[in-house]
N, C-alpha and C. Protein backbone atom coordinates (compact mmCIF):
# COMPACT_ATOMS: atom_id res chain seq x y z
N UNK A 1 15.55 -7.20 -5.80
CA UNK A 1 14.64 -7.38 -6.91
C UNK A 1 14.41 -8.86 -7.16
N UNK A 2 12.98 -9.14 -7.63
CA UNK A 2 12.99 -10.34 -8.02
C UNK A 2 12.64 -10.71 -9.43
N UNK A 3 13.28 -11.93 -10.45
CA UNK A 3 12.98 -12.16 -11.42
C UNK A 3 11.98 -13.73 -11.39
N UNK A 4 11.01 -13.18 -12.65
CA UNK A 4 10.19 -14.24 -13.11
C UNK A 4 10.66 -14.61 -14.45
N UNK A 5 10.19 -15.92 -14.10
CA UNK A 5 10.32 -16.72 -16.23
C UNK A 5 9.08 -16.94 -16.67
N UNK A 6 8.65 -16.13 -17.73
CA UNK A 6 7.39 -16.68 -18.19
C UNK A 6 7.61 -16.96 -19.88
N UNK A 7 6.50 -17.82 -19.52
CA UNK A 7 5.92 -18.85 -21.07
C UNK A 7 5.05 -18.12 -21.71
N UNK A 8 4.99 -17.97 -22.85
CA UNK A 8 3.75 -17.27 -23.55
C UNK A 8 3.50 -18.33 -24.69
N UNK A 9 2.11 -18.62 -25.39
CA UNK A 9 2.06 -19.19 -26.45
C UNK A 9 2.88 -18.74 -27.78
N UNK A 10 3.26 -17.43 -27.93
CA UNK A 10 4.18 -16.98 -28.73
C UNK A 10 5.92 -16.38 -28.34
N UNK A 11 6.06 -16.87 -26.94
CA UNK A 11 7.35 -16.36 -26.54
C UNK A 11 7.46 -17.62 -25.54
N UNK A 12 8.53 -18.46 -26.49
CA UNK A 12 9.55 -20.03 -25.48
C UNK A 12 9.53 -19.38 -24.12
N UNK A 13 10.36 -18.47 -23.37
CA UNK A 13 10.72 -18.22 -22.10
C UNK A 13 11.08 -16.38 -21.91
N UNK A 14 10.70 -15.53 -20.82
CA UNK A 14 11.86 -14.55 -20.95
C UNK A 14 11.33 -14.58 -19.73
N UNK A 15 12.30 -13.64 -18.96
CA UNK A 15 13.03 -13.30 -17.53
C UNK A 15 12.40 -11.71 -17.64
N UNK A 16 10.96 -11.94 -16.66
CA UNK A 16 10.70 -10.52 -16.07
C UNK A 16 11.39 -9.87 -14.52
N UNK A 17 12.01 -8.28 -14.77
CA UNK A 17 12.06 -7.92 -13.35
C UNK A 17 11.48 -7.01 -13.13
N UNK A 18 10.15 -7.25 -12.29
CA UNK A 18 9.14 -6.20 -11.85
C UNK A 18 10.31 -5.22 -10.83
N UNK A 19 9.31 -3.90 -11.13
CA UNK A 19 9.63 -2.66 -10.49
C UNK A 19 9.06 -2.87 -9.14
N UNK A 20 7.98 -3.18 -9.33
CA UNK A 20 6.97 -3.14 -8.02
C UNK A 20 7.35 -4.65 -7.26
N UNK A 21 7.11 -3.92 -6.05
CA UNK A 21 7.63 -5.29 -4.73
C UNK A 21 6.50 -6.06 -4.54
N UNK A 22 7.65 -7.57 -3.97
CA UNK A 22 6.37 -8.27 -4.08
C UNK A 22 5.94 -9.95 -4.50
N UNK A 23 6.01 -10.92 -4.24
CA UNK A 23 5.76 -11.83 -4.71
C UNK A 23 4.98 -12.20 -5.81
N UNK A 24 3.70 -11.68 -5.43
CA UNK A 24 2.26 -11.14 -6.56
C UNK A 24 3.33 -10.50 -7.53
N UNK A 25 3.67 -10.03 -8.08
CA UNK A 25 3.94 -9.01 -8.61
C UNK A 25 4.33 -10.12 -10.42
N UNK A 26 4.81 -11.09 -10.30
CA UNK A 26 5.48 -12.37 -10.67
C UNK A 26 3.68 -12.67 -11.53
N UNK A 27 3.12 -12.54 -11.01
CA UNK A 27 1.54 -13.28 -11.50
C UNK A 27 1.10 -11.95 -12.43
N UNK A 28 1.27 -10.70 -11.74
CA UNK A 28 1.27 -9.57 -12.45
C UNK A 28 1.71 -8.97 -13.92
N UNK A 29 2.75 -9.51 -13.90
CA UNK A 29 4.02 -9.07 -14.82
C UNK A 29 3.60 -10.02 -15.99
N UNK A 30 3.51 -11.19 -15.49
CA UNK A 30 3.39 -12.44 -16.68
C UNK A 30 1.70 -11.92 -17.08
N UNK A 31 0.57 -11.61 -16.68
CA UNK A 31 -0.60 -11.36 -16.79
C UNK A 31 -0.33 -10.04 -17.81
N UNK A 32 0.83 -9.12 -17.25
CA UNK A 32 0.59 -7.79 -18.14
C UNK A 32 1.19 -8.50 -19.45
N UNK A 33 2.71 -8.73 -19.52
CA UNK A 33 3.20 -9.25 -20.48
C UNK A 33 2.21 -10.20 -21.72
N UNK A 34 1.60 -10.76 -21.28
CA UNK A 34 0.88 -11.28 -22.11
C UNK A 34 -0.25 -10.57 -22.51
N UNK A 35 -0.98 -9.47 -22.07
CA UNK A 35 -1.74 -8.73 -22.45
C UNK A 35 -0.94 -7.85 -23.94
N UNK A 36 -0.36 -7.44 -23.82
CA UNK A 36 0.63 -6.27 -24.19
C UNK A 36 0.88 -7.27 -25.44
N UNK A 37 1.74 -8.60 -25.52
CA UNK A 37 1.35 -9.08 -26.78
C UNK A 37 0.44 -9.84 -27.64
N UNK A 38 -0.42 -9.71 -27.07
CA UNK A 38 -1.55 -9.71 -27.73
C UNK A 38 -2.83 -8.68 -27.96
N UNK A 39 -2.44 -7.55 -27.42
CA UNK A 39 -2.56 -6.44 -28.01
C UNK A 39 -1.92 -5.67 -29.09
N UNK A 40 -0.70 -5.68 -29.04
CA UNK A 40 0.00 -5.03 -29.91
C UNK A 40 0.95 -5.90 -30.72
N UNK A 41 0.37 -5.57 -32.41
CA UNK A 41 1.34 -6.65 -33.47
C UNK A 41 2.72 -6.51 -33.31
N UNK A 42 3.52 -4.92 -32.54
CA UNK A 42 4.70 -4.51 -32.69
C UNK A 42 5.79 -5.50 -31.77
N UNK A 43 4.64 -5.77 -30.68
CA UNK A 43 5.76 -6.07 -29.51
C UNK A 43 6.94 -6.89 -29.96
N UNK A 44 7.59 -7.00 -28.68
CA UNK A 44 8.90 -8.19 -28.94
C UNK A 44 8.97 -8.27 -27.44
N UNK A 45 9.73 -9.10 -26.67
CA UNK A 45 10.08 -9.78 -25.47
C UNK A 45 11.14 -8.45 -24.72
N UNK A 46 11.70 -7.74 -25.31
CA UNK A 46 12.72 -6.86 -25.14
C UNK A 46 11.65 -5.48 -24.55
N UNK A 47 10.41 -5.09 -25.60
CA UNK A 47 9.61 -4.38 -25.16
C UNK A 47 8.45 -4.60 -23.87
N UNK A 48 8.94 -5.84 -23.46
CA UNK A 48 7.85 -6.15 -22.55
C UNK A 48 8.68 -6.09 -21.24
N UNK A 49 10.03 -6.59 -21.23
CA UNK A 49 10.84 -6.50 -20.41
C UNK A 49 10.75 -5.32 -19.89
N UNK A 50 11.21 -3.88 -20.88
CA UNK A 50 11.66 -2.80 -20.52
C UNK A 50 10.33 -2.15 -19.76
N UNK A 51 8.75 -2.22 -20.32
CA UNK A 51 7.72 -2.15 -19.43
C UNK A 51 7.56 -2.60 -18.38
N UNK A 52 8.04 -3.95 -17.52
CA UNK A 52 7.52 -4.53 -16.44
C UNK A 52 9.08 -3.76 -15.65
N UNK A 53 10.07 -4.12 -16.13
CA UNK A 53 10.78 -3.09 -15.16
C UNK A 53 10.91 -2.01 -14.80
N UNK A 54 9.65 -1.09 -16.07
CA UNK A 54 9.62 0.46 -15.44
C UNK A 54 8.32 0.75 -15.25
N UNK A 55 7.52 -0.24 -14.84
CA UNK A 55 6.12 0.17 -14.16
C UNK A 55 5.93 1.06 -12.91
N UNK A 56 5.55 1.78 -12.43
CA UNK A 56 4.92 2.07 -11.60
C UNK A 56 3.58 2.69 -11.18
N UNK A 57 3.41 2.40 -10.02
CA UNK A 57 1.83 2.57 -9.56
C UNK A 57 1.86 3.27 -7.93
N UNK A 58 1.54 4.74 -8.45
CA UNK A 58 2.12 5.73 -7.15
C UNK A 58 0.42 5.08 -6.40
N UNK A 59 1.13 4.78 -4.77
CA UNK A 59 -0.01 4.37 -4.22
C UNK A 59 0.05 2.90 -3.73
N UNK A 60 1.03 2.40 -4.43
CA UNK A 60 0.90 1.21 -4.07
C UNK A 60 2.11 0.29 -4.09
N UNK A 61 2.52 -0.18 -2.84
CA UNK A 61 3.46 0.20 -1.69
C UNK A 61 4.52 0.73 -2.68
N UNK A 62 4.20 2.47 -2.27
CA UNK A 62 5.50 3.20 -2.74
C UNK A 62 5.76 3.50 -1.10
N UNK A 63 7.15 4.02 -1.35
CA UNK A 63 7.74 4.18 -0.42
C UNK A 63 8.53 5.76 -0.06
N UNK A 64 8.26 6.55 0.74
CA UNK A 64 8.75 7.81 0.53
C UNK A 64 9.33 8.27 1.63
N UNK A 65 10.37 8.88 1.71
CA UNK A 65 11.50 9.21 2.50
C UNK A 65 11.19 10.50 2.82
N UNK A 66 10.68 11.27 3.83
CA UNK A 66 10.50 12.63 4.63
C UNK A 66 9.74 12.90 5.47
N UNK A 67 10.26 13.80 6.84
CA UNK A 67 10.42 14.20 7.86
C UNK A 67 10.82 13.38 8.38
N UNK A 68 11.75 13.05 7.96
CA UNK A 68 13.03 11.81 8.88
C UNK A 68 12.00 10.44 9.42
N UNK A 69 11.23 10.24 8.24
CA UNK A 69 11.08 9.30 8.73
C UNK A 69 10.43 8.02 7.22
N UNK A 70 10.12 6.78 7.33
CA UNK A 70 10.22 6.26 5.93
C UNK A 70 8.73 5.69 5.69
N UNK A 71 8.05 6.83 5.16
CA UNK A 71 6.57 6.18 5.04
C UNK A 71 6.13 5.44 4.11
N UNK A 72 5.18 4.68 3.97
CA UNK A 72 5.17 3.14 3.23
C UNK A 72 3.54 3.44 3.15
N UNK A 73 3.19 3.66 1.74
CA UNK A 73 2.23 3.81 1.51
C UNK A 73 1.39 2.97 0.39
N UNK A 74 0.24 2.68 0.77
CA UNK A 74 -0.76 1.40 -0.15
C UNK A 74 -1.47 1.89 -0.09
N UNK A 75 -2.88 1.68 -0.70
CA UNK A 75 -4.03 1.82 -1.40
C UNK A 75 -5.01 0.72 -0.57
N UNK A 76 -4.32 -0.35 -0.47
CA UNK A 76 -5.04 -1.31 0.44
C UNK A 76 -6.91 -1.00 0.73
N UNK A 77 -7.90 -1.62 1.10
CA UNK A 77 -9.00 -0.72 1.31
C UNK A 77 -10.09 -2.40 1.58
N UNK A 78 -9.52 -3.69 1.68
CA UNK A 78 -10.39 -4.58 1.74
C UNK A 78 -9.77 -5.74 2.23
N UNK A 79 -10.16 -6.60 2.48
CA UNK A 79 -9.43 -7.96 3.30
C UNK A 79 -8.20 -8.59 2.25
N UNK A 80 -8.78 -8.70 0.93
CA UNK A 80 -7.99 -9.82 0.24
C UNK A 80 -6.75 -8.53 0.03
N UNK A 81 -7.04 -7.22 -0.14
CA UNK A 81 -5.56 -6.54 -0.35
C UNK A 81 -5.07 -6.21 0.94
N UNK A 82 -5.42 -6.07 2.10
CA UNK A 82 -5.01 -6.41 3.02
C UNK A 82 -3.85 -7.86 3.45
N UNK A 83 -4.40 -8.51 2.96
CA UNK A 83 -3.76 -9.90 2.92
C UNK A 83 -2.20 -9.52 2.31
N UNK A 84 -2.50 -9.32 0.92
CA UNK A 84 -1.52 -9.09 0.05
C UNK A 84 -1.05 -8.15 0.52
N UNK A 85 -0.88 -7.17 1.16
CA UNK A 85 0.09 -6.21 1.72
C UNK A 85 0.74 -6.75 3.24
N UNK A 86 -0.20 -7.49 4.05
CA UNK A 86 0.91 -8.09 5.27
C UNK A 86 1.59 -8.69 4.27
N UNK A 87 1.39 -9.47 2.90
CA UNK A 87 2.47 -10.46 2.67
C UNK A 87 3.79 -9.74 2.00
N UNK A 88 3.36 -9.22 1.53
CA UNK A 88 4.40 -8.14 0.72
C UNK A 88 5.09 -7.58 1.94
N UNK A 89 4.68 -7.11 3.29
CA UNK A 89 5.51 -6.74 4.38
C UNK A 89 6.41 -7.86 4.86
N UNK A 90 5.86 -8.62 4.88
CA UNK A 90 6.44 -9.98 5.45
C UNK A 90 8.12 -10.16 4.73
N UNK A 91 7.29 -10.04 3.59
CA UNK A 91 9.04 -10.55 2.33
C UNK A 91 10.34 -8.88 2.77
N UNK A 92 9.36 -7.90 2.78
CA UNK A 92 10.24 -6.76 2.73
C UNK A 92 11.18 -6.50 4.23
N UNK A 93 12.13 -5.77 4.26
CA UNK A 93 12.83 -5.25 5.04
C UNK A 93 12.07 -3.91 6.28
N UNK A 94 11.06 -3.67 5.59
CA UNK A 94 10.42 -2.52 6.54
C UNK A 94 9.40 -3.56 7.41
N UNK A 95 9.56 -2.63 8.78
CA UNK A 95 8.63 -3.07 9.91
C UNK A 95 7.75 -1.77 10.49
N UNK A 96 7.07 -1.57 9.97
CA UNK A 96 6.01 0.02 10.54
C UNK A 96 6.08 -0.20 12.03
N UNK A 97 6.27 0.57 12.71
CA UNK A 97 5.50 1.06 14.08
C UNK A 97 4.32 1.46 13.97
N UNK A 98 3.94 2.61 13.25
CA UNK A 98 2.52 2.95 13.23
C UNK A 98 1.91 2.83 12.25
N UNK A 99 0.61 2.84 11.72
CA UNK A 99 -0.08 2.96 10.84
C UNK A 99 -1.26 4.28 11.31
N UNK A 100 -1.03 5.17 9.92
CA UNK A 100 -1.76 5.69 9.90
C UNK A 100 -3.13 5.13 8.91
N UNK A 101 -4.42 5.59 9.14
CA UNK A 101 -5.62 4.99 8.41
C UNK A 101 -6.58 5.95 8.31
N UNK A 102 -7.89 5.08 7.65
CA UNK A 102 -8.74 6.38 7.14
C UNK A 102 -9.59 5.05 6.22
N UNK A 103 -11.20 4.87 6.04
CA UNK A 103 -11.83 3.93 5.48
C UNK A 103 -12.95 5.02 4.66
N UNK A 104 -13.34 4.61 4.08
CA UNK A 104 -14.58 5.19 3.37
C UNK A 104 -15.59 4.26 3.39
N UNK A 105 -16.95 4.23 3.38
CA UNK A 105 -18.52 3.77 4.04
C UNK A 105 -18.65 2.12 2.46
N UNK A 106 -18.77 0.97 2.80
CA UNK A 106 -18.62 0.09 2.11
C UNK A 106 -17.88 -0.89 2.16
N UNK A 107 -17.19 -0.60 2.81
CA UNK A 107 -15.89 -1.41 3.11
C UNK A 107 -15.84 -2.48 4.35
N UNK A 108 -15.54 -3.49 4.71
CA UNK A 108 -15.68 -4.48 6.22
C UNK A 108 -14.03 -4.19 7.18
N UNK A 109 -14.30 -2.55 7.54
CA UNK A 109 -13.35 -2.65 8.61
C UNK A 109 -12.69 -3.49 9.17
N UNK A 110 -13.39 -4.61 10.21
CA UNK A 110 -13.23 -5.68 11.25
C UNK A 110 -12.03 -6.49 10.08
N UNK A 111 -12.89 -7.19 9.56
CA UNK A 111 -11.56 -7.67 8.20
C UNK A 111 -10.48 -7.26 7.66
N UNK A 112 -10.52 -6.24 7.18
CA UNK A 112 -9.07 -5.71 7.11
C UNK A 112 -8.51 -5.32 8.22
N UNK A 113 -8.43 -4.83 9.14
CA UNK A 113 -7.58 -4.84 10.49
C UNK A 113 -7.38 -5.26 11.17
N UNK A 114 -8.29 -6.53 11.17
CA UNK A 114 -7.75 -8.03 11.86
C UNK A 114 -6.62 -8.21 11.34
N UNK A 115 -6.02 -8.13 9.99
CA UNK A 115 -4.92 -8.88 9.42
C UNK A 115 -4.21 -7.91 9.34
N UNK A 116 -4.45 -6.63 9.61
CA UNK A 116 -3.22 -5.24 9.64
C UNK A 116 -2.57 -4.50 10.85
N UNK A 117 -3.55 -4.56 11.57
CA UNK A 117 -3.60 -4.46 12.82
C UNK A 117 -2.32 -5.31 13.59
N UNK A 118 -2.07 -6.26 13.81
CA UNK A 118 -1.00 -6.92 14.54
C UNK A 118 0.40 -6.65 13.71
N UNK A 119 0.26 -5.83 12.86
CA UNK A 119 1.68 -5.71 12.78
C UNK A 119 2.19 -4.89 12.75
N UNK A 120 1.44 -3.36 13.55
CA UNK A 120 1.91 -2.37 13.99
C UNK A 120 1.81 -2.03 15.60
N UNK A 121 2.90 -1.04 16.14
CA UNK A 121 2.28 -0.80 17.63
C UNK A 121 1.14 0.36 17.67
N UNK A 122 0.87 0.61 17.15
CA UNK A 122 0.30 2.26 17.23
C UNK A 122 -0.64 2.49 15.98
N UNK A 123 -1.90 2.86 16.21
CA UNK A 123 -2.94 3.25 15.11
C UNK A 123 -3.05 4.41 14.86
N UNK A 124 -2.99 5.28 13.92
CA UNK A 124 -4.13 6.92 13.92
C UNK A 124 -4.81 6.89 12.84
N UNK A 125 -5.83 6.97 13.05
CA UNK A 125 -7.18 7.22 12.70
C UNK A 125 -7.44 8.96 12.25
N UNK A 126 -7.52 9.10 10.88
CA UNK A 126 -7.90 10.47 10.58
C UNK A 126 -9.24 10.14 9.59
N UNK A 127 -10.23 11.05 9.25
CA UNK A 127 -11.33 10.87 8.50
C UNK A 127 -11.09 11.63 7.12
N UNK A 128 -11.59 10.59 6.12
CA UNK A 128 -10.96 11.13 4.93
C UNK A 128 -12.00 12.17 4.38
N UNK A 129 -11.15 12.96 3.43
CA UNK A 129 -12.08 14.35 3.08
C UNK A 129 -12.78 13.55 2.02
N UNK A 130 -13.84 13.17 1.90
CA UNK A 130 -14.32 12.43 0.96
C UNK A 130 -16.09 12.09 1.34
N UNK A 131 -17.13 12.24 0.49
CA UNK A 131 -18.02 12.10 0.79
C UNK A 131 -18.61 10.83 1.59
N UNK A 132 -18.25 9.87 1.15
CA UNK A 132 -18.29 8.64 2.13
C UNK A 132 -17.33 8.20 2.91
N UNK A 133 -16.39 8.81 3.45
CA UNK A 133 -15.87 8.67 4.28
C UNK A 133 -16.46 8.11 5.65
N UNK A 134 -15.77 7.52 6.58
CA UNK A 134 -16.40 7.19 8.10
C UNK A 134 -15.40 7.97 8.97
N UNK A 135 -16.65 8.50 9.80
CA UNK A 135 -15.81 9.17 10.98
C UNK A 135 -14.87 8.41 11.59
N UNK A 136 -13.87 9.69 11.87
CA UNK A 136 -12.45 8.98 12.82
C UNK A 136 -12.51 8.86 14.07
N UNK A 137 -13.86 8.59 14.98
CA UNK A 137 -13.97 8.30 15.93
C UNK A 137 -15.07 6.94 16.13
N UNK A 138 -15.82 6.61 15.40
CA UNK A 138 -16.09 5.63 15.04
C UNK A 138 -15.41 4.93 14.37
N UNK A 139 -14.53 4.93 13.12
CA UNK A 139 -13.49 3.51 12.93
C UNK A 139 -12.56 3.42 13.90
N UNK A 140 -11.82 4.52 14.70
CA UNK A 140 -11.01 4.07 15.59
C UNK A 140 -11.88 3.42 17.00
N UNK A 141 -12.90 3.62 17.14
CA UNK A 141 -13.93 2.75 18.20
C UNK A 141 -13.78 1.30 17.57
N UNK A 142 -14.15 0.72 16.41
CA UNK A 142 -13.98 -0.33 15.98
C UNK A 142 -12.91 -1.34 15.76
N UNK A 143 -11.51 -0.18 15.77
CA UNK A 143 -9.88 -0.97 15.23
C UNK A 143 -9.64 -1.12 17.21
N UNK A 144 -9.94 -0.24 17.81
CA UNK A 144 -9.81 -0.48 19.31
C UNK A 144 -10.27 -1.85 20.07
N UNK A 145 -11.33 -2.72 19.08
CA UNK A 145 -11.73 -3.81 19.94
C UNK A 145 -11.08 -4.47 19.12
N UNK A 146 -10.07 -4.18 18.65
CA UNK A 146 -8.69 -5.41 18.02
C UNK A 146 -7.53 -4.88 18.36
N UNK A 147 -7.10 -3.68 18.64
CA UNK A 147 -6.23 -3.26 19.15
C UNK A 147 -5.79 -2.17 20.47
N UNK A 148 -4.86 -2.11 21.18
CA UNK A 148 -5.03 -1.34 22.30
C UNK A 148 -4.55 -0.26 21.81
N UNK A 149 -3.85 0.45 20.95
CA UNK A 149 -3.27 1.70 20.94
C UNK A 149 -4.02 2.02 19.91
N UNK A 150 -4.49 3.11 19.72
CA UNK A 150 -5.67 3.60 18.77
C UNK A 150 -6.26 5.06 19.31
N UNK A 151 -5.69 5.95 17.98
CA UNK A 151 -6.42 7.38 18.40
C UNK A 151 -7.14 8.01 17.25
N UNK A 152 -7.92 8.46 17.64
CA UNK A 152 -9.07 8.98 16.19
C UNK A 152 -8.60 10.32 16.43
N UNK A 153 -8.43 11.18 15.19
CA UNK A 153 -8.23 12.33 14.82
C UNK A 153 -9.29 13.39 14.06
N UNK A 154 -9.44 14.74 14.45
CA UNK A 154 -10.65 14.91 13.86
C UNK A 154 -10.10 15.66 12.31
N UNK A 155 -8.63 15.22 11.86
CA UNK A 155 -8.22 15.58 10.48
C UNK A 155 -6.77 15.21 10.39
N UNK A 156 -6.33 15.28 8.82
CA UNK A 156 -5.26 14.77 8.65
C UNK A 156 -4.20 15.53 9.07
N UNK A 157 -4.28 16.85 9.47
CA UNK A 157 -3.29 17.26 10.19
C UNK A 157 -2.98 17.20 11.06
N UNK A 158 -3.87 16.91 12.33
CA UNK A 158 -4.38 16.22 13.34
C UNK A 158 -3.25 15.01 13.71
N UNK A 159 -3.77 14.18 12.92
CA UNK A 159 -3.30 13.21 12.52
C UNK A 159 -1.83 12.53 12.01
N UNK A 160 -1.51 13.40 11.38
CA UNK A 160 0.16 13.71 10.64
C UNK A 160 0.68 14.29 12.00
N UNK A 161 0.45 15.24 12.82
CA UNK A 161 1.12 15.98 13.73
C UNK A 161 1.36 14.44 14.83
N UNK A 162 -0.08 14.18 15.18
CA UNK A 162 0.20 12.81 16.18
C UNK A 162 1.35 11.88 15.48
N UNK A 163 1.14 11.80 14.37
CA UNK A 163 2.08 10.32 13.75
C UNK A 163 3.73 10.74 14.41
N UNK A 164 3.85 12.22 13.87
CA UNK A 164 5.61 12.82 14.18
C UNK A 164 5.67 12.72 14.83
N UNK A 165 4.63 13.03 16.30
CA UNK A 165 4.94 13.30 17.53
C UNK A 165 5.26 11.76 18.70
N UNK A 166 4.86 10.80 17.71
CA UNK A 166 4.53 9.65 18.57
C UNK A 166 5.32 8.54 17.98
N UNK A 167 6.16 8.75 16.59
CA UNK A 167 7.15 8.55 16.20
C UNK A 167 9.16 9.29 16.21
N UNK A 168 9.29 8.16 16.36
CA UNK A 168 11.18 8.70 16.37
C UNK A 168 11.34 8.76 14.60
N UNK A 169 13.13 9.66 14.49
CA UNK A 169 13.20 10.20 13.01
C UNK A 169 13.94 8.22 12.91
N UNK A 170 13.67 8.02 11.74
CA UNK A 170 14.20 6.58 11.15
C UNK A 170 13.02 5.34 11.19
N UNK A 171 12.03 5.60 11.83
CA UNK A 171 10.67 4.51 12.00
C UNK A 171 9.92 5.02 10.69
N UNK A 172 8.97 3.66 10.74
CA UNK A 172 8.27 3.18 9.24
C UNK A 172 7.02 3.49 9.78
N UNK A 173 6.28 4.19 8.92
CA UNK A 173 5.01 4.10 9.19
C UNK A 173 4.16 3.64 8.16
N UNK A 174 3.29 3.01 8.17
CA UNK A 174 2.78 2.28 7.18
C UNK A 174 1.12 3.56 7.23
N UNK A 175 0.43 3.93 6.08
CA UNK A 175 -0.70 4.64 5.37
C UNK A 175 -0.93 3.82 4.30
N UNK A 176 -2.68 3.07 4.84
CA UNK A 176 -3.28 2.63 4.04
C UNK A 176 -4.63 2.55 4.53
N UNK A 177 -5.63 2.11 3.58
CA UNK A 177 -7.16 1.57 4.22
C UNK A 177 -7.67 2.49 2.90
N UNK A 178 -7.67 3.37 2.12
CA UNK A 178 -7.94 4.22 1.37
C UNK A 178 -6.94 4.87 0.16
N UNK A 179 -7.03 4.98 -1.12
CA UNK A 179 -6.25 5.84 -1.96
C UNK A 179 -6.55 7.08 -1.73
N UNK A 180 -7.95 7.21 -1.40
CA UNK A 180 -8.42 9.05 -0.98
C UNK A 180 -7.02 9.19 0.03
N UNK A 181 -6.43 8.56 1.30
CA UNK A 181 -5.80 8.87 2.15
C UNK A 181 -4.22 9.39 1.90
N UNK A 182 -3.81 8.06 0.99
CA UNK A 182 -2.68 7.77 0.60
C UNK A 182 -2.26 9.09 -0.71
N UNK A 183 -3.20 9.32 -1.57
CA UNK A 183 -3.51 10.81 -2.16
C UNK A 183 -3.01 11.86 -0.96
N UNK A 184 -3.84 12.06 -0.40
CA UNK A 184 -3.57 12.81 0.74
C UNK A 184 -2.30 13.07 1.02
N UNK A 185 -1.80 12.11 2.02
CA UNK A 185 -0.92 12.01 2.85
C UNK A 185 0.27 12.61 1.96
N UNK A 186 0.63 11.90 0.28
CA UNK A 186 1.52 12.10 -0.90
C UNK A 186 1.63 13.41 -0.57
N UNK A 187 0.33 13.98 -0.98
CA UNK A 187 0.31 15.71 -1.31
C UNK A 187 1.35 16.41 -0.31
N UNK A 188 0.96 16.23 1.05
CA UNK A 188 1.12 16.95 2.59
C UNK A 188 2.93 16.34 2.65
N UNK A 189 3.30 15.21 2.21
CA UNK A 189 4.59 14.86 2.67
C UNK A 189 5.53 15.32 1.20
N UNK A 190 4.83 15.91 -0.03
CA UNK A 190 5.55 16.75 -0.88
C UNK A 190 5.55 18.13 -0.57
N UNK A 191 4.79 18.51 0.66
CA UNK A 191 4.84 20.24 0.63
C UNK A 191 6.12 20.51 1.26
């Protein structure tokens, strides 16, 4: 865990420890904290504490333990959170082998998987159930001229079956590019 010290115009100093991983998280905490008292006449430093250490935000890098294996899931969906999630990998102890993915129509592919892309061996590509979704044979045509291992799936079961099958029990797989996905994936790895 990491702790921050923040200054407020009405609070000398206190010591936040975010729930959520993360360097950012430090810019976060002090941003909420100060929202929170200056929203509310009640607060105190004690109530802001006990909020930033019990935040959470399912979706974003949570982390979930089943079918023997430790999936690492974000919301991710654009370059600059892209960014912020290699960096957040960088600081953490998990190293994905694969990433599973999935984009919806709006978004600059090439950009985000330039910077996501090299830090897995293995891509799968499933198409999200979602009206703007992009086919999983066209974004995996696209993550392929940045990476060599890359398979498009024509669904998430598809997709989930390839991940087990092409993964050992104890490897990280990292699911992101979409919350439609990461929704998903939650549902299917609670059944």
């Amino acid at each position: 865990e990491t702790r921050f010290a923040v200054s407020t115009p009405s609070t000398a100093s206190v010591v936040l420890e975010p729930s959520l991983y993360g360097q950012i998280q430090g810019h976060n905490s002090a941003l909420a904290y100060a929202a929170m008292e200056l929203a509310f006449s009640d607060f105190t430093p004690e109530v802001g504490q006990r909020g930033v250490a019990a935040a959470r935000i399912p979706g974003r890098f949570q982390k979930i333990e089943a079918r023997d294996r430790v999936w690492i899931l974000d919301g991710a969906h654009n370059a600059d959170s892209a960014s912020i999630l290699a960096k957040i990998l960088e600081e953490s102890p998990y190293r994905p082998k694969m990433l599973l993915t999935g984009m919806i129509q709006g978004h600059a592919p090439e950009n985000f998987y330039n910077i996501l892309a090299p830090l897995v061996d293995d891509i799968v590509v499933t198409p999200i159930a979602f009206r703007r979704g992009l086919g999983a044979s066209e974004l995996a045509t696209q993550i392929g001229e940045i990476h060599p291992s890359v398979w498009g799936t024509e669904g998430l079961d598809e997709a989930f079956s390839l991940v087990l099958e092409r993964t050992q029990p104890g490897d990280e797989i990292l699911v992101t590019g979409s919350f439609y996905l990461v929704g998903d994936v939650i549902r299917l790895l609670q059944e």
